[in-house]
Protein backbone atom coordinates (compact mmCIF):
# COMPACT_ATOMS: atom_id res chain seq x y z
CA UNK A 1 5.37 -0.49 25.11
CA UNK A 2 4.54 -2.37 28.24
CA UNK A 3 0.93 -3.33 28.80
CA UNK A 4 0.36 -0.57 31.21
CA UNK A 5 1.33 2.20 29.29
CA UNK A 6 -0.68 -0.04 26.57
CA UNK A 7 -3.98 0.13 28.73
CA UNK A 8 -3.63 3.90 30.12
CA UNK A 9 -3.05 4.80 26.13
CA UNK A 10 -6.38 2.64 25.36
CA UNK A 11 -8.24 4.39 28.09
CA UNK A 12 -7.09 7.87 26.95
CA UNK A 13 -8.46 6.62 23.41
CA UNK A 14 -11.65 5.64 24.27
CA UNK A 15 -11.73 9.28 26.21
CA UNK A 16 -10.62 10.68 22.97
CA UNK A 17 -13.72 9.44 21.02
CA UNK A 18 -16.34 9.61 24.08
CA UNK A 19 -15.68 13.70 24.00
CA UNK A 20 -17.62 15.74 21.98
CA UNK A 21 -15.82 19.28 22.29
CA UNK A 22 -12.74 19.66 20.40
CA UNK A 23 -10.86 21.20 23.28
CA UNK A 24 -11.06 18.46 25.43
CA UNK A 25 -10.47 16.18 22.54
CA UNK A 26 -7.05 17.50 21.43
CA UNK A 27 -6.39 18.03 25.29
CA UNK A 28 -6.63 14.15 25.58
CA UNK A 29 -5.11 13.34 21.82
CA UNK A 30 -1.71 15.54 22.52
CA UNK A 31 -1.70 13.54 26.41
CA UNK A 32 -1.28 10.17 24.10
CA UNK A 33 0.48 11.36 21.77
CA UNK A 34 3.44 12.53 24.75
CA UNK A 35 3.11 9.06 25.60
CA UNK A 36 3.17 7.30 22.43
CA UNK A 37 5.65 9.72 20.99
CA UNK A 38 9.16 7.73 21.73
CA UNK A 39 7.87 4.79 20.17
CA UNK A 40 6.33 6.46 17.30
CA UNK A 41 8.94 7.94 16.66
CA UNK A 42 11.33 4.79 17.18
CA UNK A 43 8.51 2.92 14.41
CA UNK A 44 9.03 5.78 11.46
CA UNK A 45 12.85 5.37 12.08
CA UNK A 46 12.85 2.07 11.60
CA UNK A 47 10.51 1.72 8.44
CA UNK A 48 12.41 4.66 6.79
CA UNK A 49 15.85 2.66 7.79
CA UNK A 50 14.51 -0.66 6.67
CA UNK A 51 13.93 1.26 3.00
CA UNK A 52 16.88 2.92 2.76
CA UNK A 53 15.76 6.56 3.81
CA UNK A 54 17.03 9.08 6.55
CA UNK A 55 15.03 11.87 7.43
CA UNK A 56 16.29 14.61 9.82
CA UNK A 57 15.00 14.81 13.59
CA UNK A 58 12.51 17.31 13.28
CA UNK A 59 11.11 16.11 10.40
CA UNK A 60 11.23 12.42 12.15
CA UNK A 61 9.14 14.24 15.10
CA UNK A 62 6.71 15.73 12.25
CA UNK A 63 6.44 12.61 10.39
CA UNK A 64 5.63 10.75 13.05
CA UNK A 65 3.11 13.46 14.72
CA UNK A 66 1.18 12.87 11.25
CA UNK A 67 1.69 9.16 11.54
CA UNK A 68 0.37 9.04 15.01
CA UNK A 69 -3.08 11.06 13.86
CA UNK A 70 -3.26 8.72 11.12
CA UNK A 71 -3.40 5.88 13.44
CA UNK A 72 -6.03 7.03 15.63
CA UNK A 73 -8.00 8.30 13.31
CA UNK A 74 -8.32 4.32 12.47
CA UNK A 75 -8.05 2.74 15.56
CA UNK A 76 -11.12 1.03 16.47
CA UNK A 77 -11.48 0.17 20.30
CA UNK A 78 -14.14 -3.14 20.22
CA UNK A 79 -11.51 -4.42 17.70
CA UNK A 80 -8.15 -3.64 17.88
CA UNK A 81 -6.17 -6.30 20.65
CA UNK A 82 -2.63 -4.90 20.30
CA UNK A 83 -2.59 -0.88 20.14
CA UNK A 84 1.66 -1.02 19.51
CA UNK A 85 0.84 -3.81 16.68
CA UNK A 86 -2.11 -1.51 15.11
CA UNK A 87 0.07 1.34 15.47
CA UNK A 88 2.91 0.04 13.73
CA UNK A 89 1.64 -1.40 11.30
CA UNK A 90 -0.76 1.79 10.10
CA UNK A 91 2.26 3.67 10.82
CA UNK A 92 4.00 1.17 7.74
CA UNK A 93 1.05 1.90 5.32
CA UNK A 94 1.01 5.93 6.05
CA UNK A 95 4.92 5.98 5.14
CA UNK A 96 4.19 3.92 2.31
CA UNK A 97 1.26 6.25 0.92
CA UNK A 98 3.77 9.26 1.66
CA UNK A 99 6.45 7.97 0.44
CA UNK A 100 4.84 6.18 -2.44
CA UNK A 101 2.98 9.38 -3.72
CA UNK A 102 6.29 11.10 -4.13
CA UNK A 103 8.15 8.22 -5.78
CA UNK A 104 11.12 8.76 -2.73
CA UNK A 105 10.63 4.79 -2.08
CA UNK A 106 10.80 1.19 -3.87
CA UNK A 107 9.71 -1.57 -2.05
CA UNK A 108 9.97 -5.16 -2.61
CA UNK A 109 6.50 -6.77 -3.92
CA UNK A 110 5.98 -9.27 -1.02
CA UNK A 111 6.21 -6.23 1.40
CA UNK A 112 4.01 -3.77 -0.31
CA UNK A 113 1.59 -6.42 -0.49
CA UNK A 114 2.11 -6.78 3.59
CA UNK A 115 1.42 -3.56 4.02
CA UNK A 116 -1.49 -3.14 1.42
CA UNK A 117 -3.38 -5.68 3.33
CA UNK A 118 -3.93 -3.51 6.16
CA UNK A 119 -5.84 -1.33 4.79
CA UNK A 120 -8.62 -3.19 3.10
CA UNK A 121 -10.51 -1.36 0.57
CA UNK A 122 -11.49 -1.68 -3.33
CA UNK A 123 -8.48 1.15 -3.96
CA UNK A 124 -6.15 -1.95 -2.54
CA UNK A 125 -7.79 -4.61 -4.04
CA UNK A 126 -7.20 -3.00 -7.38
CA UNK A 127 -4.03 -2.25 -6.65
CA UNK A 128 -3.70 -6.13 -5.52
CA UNK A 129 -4.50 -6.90 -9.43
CA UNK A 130 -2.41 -4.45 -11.23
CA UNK A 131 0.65 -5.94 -9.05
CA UNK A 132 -0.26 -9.54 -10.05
CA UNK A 133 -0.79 -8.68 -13.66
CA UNK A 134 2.59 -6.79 -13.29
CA UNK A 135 4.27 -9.71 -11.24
CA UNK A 136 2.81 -12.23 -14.59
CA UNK A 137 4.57 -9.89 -17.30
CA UNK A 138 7.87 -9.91 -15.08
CA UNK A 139 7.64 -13.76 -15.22
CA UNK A 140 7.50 -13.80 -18.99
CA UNK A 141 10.87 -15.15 -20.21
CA UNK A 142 11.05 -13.78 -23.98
CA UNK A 143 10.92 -10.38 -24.74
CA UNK A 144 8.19 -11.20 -27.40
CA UNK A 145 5.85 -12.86 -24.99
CA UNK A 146 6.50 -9.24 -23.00
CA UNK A 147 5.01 -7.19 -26.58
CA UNK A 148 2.01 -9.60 -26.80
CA UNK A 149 0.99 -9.26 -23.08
CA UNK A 150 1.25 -5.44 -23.38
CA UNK A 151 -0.77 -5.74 -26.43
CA UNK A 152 -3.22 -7.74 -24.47
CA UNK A 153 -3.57 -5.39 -21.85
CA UNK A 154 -3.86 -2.76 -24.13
CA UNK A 155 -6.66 -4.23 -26.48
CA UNK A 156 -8.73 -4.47 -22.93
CA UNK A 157 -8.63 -1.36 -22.70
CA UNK A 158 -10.79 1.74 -24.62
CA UNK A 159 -7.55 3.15 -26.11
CA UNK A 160 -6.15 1.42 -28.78
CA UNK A 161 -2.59 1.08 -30.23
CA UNK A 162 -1.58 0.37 -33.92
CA UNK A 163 -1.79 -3.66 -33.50
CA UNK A 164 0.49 -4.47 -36.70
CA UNK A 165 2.95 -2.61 -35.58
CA UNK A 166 3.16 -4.77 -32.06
CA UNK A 167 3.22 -7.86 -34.14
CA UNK A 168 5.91 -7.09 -36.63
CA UNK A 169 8.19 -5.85 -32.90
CA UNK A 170 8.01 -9.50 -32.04
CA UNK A 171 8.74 -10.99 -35.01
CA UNK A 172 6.17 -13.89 -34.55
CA UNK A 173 3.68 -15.11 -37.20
CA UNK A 174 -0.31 -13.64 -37.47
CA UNK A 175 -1.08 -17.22 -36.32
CA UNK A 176 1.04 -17.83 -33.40
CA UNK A 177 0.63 -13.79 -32.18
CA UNK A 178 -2.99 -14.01 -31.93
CA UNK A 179 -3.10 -17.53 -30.08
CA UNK A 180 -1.07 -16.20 -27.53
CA UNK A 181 -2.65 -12.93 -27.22
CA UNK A 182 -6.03 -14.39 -26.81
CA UNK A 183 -4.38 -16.80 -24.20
CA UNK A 184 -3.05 -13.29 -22.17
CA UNK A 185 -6.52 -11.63 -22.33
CA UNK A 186 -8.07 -14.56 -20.73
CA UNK A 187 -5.26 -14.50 -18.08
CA UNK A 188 -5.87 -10.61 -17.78
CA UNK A 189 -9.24 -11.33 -17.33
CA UNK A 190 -8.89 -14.52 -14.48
CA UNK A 191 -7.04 -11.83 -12.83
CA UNK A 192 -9.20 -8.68 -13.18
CA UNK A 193 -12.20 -10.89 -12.26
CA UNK A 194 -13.91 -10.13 -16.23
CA UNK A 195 -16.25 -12.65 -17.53
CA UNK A 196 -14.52 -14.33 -20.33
């Protein structure tokens, strides 16, 4: 998008939230949205390449129709600089919540952490956590450690599991089981920002 069509598509924005009646409104949305449509479209091809999905033309025109209102429904004017940049990039977390919701897509960590950033709520900082405490127990070496952790996570939380049973899977002694279970739930808790 050259800056041109970048500044007629901001004006045509800020008409867009100045009107009051709906008619005029969508009058002025569906005048972007011909504008914006080619590279809309272009950015949900791209994303859905980049994770291994196709999606046929019509629904590429629907998705990104729905993409495009999710956009400027969250485009703010006094702070956005770069409307292609915003668009893009909210156009990468609305696939990911569609996609995501349906289990159609796996991501690499590193990039759903990209995209999670954009959208910066206490939903995504949760979600932040449970990644990191997921990303820890993937970095656990012995399958063991892997059995205390869950148990750790587990004993945090209101339901409880039989714990003798967890501690004869592992095969580790009372001793040495509870030390490094007591060791997880402070890590848990670092992470989950608990007072210890």
């Amino acid at each position: 998008m050259d800056t041109k069509t970048e500044l007629e598509c901001k004006q045509l924005i800020q008409k867009y939230y100045c009107y009051k009646q709906e008619k005029r409104k969508i009058k002025v949305r569906n005048e972007l949205y011909c504008i914006m449509s080619d590279d809309t479209q272009i950015w949900v091809k791209s994303v859905l390449k980049k994770w291994g999905k196709y999606e046929e033309p019509g629904e590429v025109l629907s998705i990104s129709f729905d993409a495009f209102l999710f956009c400027l429904d969250r485009y703010l004017i006094s702070k956005e600089n770069s409307l292609p940049k915003f668009f893009y990039d909210a156009t990468r977390y609305f696939l990911l919540m569609k996609y995501a919701k349906s289990n159609k897509v796996l991501l690499p960590i590193e990039e759903l952490k990209e995209i999670l950033k954009l959208e910066n709520d206490s939903l995504n900082n949760m979600f932040n956590d449970m990644l990191t405490i997921s990303q820890f127990r993937e970095s656990l070496t012995r399958e063991e450690e892997k059995i205390v952790w869950d148990d750790a996570c587990m004993s945090l939380s209101k339901c409880h599991m039989e714990r003798k049973e967890q501690r004869k899977r592992c095969g580790m002694s009372t001793g040495e089981y509870t030390r490094l279970k007591r060791v997880f739930i402070n890590q848990i808790k670092l992470i989950l920002n608990i007072k210890l």
